[in-house]
N, C-alpha and C. Protein backbone atom coordinates (compact mmCIF):
# COMPACT_ATOMS: atom_id res chain seq x y z
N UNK A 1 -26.29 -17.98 4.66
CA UNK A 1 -25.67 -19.28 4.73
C UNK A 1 -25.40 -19.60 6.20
N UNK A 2 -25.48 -20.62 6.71
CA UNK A 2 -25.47 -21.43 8.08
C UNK A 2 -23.65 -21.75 8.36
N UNK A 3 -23.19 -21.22 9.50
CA UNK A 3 -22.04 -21.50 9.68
C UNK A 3 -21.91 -22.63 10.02
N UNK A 4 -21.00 -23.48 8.82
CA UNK A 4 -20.55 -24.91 9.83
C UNK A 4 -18.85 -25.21 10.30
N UNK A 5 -18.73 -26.41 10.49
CA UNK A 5 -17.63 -27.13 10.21
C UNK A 5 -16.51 -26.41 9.12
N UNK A 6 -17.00 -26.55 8.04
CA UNK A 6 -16.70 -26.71 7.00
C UNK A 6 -16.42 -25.48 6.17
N UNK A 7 -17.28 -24.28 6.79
CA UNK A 7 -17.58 -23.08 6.03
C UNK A 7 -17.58 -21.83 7.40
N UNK A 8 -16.76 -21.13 7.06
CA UNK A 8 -16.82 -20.26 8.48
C UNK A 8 -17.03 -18.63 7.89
N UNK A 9 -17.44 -17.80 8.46
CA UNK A 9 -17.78 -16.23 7.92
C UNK A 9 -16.19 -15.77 8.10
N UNK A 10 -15.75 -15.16 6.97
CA UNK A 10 -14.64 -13.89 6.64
C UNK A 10 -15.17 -12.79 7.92
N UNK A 11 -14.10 -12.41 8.45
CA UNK A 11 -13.76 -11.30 9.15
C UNK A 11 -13.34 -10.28 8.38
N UNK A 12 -13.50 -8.52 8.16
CA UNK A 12 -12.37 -8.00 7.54
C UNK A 12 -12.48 -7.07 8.56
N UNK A 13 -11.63 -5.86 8.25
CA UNK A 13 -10.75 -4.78 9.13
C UNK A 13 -9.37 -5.05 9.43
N UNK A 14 -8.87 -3.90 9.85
CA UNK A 14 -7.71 -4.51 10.51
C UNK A 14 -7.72 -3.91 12.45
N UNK A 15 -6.76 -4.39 13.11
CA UNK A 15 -7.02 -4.29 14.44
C UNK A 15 -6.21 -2.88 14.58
N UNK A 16 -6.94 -2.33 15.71
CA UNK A 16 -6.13 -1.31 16.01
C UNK A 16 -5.26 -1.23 17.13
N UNK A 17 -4.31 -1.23 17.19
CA UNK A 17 -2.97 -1.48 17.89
C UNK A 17 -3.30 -0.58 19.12
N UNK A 18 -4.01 0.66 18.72
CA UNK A 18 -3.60 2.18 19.64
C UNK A 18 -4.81 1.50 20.56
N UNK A 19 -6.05 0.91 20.52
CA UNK A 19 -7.22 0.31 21.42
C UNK A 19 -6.86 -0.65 22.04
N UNK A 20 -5.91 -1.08 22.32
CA UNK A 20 -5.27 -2.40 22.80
C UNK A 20 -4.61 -2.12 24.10
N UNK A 21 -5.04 -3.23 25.23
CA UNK A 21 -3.88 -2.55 26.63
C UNK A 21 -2.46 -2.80 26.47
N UNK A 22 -2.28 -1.59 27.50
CA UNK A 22 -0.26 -2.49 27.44
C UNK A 22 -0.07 -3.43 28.29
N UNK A 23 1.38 -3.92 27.05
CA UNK A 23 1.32 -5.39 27.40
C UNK A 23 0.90 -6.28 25.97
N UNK A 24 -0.56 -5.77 25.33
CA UNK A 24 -1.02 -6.92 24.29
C UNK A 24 0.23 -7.40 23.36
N UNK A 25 -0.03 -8.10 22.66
CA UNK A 25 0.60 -8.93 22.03
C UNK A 25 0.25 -9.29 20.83
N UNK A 26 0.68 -9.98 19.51
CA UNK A 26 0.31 -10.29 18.38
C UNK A 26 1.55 -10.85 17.69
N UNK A 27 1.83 -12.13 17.21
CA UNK A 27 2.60 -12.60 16.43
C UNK A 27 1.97 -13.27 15.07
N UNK A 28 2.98 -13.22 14.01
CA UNK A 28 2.57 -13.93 12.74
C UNK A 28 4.08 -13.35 11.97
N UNK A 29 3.75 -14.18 10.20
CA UNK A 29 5.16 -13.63 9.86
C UNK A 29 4.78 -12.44 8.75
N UNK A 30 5.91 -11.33 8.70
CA UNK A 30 5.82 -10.29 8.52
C UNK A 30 5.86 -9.97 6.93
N UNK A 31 4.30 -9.58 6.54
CA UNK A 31 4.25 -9.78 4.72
C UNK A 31 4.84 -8.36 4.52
N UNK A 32 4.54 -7.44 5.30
CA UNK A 32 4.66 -6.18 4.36
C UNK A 32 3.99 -5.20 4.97
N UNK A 33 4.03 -3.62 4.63
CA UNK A 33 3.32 -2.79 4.60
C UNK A 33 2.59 -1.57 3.85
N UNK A 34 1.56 -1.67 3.51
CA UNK A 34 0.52 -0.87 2.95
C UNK A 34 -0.01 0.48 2.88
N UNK A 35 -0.30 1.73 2.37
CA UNK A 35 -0.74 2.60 2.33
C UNK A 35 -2.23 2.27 2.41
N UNK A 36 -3.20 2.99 3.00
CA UNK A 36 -4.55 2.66 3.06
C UNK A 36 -5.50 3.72 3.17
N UNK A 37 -6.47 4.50 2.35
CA UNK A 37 -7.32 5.44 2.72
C UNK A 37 -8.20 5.32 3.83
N UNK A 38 -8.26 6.11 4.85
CA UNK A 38 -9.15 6.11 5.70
C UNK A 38 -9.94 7.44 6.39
N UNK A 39 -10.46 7.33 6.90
CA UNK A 39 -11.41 9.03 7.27
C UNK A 39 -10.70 10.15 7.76
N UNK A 40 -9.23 9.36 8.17
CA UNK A 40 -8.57 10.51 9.10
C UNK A 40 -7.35 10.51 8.26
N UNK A 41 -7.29 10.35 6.79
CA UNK A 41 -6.39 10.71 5.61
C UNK A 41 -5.95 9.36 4.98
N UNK A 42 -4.64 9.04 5.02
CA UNK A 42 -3.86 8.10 5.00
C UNK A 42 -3.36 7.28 5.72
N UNK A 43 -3.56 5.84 6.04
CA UNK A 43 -3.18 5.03 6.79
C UNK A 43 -2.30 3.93 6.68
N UNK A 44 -1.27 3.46 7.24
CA UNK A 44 -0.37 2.24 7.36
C UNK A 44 -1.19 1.18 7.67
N UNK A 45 -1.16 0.29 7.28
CA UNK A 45 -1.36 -1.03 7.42
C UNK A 45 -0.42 -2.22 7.48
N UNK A 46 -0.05 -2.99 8.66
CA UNK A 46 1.03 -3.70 8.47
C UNK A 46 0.50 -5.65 8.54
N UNK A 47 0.86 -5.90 7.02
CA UNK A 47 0.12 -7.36 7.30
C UNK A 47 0.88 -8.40 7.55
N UNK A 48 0.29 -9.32 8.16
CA UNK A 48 0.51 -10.58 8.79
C UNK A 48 0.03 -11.61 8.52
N UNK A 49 0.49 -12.91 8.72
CA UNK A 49 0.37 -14.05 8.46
C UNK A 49 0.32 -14.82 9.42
N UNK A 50 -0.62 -15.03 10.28
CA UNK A 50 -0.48 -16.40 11.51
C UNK A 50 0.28 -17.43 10.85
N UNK A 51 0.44 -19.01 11.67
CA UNK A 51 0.98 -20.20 11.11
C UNK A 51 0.04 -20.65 10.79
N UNK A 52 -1.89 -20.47 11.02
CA UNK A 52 -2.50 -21.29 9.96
C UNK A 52 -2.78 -21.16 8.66
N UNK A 53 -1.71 -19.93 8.50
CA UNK A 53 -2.34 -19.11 7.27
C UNK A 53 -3.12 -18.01 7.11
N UNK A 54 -3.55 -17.76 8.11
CA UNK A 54 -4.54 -16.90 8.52
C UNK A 54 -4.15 -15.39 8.19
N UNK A 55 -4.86 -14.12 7.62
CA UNK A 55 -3.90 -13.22 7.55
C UNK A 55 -4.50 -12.09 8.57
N UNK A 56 -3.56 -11.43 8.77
CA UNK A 56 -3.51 -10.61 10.09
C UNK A 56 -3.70 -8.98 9.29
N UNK A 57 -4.10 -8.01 9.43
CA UNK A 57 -3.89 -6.89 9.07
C UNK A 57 -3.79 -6.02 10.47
N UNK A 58 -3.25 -4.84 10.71
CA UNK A 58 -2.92 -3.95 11.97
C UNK A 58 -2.69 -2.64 11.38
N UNK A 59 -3.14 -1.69 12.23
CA UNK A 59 -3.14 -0.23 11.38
C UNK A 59 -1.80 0.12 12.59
N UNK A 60 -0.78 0.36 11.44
CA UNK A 60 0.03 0.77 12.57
C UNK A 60 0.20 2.10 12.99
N UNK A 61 1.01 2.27 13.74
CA UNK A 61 1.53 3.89 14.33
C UNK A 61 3.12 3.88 13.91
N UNK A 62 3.38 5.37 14.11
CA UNK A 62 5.16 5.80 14.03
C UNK A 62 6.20 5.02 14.46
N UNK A 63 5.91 4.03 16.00
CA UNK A 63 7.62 3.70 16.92
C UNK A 63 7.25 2.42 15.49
N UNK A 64 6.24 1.73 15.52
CA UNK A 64 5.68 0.69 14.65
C UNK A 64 6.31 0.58 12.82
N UNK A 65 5.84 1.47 12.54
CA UNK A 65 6.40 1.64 10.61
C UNK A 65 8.22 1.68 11.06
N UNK A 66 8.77 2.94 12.11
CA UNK A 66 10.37 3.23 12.26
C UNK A 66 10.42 1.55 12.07
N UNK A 67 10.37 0.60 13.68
CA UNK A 67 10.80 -0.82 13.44
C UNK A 67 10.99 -1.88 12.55
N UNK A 68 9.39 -1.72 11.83
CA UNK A 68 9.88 -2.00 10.65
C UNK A 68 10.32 -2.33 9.74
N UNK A 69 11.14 -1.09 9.65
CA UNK A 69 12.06 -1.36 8.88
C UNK A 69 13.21 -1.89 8.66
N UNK A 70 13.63 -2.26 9.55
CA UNK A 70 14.84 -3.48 10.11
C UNK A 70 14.35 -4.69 10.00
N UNK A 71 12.97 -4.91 9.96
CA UNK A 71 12.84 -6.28 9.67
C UNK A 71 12.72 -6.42 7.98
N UNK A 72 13.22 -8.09 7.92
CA UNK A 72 13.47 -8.40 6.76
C UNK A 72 11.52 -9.73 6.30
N UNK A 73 11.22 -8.70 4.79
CA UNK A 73 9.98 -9.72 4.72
C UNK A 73 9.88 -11.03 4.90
N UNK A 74 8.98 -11.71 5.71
CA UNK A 74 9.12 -13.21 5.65
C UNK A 74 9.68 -13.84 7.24
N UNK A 75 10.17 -12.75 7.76
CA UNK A 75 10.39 -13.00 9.62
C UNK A 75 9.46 -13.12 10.06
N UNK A 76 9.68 -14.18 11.02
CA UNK A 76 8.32 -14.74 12.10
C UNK A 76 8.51 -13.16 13.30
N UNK A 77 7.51 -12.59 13.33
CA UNK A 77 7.71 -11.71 14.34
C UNK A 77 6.73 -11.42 15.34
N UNK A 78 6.78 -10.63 17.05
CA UNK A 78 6.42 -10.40 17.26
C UNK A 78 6.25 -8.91 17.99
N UNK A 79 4.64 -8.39 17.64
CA UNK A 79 4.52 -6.80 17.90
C UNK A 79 4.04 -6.99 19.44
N UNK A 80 4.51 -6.08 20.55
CA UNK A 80 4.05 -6.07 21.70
C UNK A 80 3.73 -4.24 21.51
N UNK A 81 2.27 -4.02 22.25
CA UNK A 81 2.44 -2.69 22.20
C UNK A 81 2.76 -2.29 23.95
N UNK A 82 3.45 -0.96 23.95
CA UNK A 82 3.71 -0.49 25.33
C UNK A 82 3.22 0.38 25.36
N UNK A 83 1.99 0.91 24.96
CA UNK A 83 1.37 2.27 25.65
C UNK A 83 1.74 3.39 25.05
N UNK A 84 1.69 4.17 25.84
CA UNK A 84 2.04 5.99 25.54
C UNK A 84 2.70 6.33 26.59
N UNK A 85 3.80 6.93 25.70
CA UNK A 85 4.97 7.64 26.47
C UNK A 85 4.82 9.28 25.85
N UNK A 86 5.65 9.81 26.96
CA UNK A 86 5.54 11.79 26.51
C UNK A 86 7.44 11.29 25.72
N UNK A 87 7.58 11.49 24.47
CA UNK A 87 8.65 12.18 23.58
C UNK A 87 8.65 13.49 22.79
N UNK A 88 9.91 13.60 22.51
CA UNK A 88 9.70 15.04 21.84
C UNK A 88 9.88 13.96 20.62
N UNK A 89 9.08 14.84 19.68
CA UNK A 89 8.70 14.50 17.99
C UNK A 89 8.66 15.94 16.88
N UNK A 90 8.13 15.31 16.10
CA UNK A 90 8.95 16.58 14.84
C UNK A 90 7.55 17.72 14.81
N UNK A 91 6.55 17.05 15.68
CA UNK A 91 5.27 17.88 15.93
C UNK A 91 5.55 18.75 17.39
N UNK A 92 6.57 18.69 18.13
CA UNK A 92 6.55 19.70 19.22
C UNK A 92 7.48 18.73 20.67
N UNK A 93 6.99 18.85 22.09
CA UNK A 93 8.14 18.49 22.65
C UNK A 93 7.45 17.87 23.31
N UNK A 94 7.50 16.77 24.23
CA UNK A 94 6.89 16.18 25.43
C UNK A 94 5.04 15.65 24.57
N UNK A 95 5.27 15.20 23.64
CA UNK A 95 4.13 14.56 23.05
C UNK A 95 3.66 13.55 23.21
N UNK A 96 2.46 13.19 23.38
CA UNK A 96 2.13 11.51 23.86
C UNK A 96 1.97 10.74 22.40
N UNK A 97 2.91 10.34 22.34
CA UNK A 97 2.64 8.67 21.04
C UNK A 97 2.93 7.49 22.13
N UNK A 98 2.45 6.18 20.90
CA UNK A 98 2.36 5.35 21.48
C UNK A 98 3.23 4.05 20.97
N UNK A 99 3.84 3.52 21.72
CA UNK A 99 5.71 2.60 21.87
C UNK A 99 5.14 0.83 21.69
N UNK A 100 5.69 1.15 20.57
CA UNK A 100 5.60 -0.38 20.31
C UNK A 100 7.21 -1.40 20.44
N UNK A 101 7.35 -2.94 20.36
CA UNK A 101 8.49 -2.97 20.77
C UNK A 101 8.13 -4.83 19.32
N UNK A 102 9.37 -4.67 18.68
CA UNK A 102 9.44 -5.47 17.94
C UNK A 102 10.41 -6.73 17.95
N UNK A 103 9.83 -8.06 18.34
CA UNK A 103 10.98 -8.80 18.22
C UNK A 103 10.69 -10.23 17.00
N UNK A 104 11.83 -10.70 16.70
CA UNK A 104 11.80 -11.43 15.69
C UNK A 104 12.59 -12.92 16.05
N UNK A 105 11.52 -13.55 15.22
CA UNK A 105 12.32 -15.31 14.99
C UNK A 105 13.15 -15.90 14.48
N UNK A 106 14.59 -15.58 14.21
CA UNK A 106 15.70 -15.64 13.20
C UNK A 106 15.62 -17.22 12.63
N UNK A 107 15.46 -18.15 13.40
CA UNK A 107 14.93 -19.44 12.92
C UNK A 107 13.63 -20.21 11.92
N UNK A 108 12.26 -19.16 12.26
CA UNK A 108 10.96 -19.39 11.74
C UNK A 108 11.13 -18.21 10.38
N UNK A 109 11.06 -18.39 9.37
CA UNK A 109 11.19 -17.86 8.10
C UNK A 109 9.89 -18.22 7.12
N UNK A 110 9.30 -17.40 6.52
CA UNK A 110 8.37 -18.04 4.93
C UNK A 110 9.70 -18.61 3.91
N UNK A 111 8.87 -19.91 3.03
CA UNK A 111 9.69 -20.11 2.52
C UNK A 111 9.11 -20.46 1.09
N UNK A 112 9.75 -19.72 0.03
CA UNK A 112 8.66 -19.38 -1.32
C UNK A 112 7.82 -18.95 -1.77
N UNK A 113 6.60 -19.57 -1.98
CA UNK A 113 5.31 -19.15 -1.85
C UNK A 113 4.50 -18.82 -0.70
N UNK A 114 5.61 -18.85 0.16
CA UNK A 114 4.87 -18.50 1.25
C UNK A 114 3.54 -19.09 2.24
N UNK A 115 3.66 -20.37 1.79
CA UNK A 115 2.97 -21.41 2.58
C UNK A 115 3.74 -22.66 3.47
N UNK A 116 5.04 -22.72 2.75
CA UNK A 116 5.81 -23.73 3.72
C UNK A 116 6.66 -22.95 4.62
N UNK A 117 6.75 -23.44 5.92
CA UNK A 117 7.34 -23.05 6.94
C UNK A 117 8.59 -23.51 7.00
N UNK A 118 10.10 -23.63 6.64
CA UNK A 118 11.13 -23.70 6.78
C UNK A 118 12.42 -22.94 7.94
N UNK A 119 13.13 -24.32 8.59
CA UNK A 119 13.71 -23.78 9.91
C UNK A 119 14.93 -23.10 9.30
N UNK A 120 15.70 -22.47 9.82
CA UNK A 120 17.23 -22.07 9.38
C UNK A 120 17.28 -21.76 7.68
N UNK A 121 16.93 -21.56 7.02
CA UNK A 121 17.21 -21.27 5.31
C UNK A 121 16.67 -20.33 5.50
N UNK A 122 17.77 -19.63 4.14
CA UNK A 122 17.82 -18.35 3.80
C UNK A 122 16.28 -17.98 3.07
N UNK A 123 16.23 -16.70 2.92
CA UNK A 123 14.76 -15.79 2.30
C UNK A 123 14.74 -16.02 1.08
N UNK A 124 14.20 -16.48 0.48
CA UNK A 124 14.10 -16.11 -1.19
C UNK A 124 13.67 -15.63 -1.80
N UNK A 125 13.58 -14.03 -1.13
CA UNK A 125 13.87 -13.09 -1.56
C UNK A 125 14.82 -11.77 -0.96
């Protein structure tokens, strides 16, 4: 089929956060996160929603799933990644992972079905 106007080719995958320089960036609002099989076992997937609707998928990492979880579904948010830092982790001491930093839109919310964009009102859910 001929790409037009009208008809555009599906993308799938999701992006990988850890291939990305520091610094990158990515906003949309925050659907959820996923378990996902992949070659190197089990994978996170954290999906997204641009404002055209558009949906975002991202394989996340550890500082990434921790954050998270403080956010509430349906926040306009944005993921900045910062690279790799040496921490100690539950795998040994001075380890290189990689630091993500999460901020959110307390104003920009989903609202219902999740197609209307509503300022200041509460989640409904």
């Amino acid at each position: 089929m001929k790409q037009t106007d009208e008809w555009g080719e599906v993308q799938g995958g999701a992006i990988a956060i850890t291939k990305q320089e520091k610094g990158w960036e990515i906003e949309g609002f925050y659907l959820g996160q996923r378990k996902q099989p992949s070659q190197f076992g089990e994978s996170t997937i954290v999906d997204l929603e641009d404002e055209d609707g558009n949906p975002i998928s991202l394989y996340s990492v550890s500082s990434l799933n921790y954050l998270l979880q403080n956010v509430t579904k349906g926040r306009y948010i944005k993921i900045v990644y910062d690279g790799m830092e040496k921490r100690d982790t539950k795998y040994g001491k001075n380890k290189d992972i990689h630091i993500t930093k999460v901020y959110q839109n307390t104003k920009k919310i989903y609202h219902n079905n999740f197609t209307e964009v509503k300022e200041n009102d509460d989640l409904p859910f």
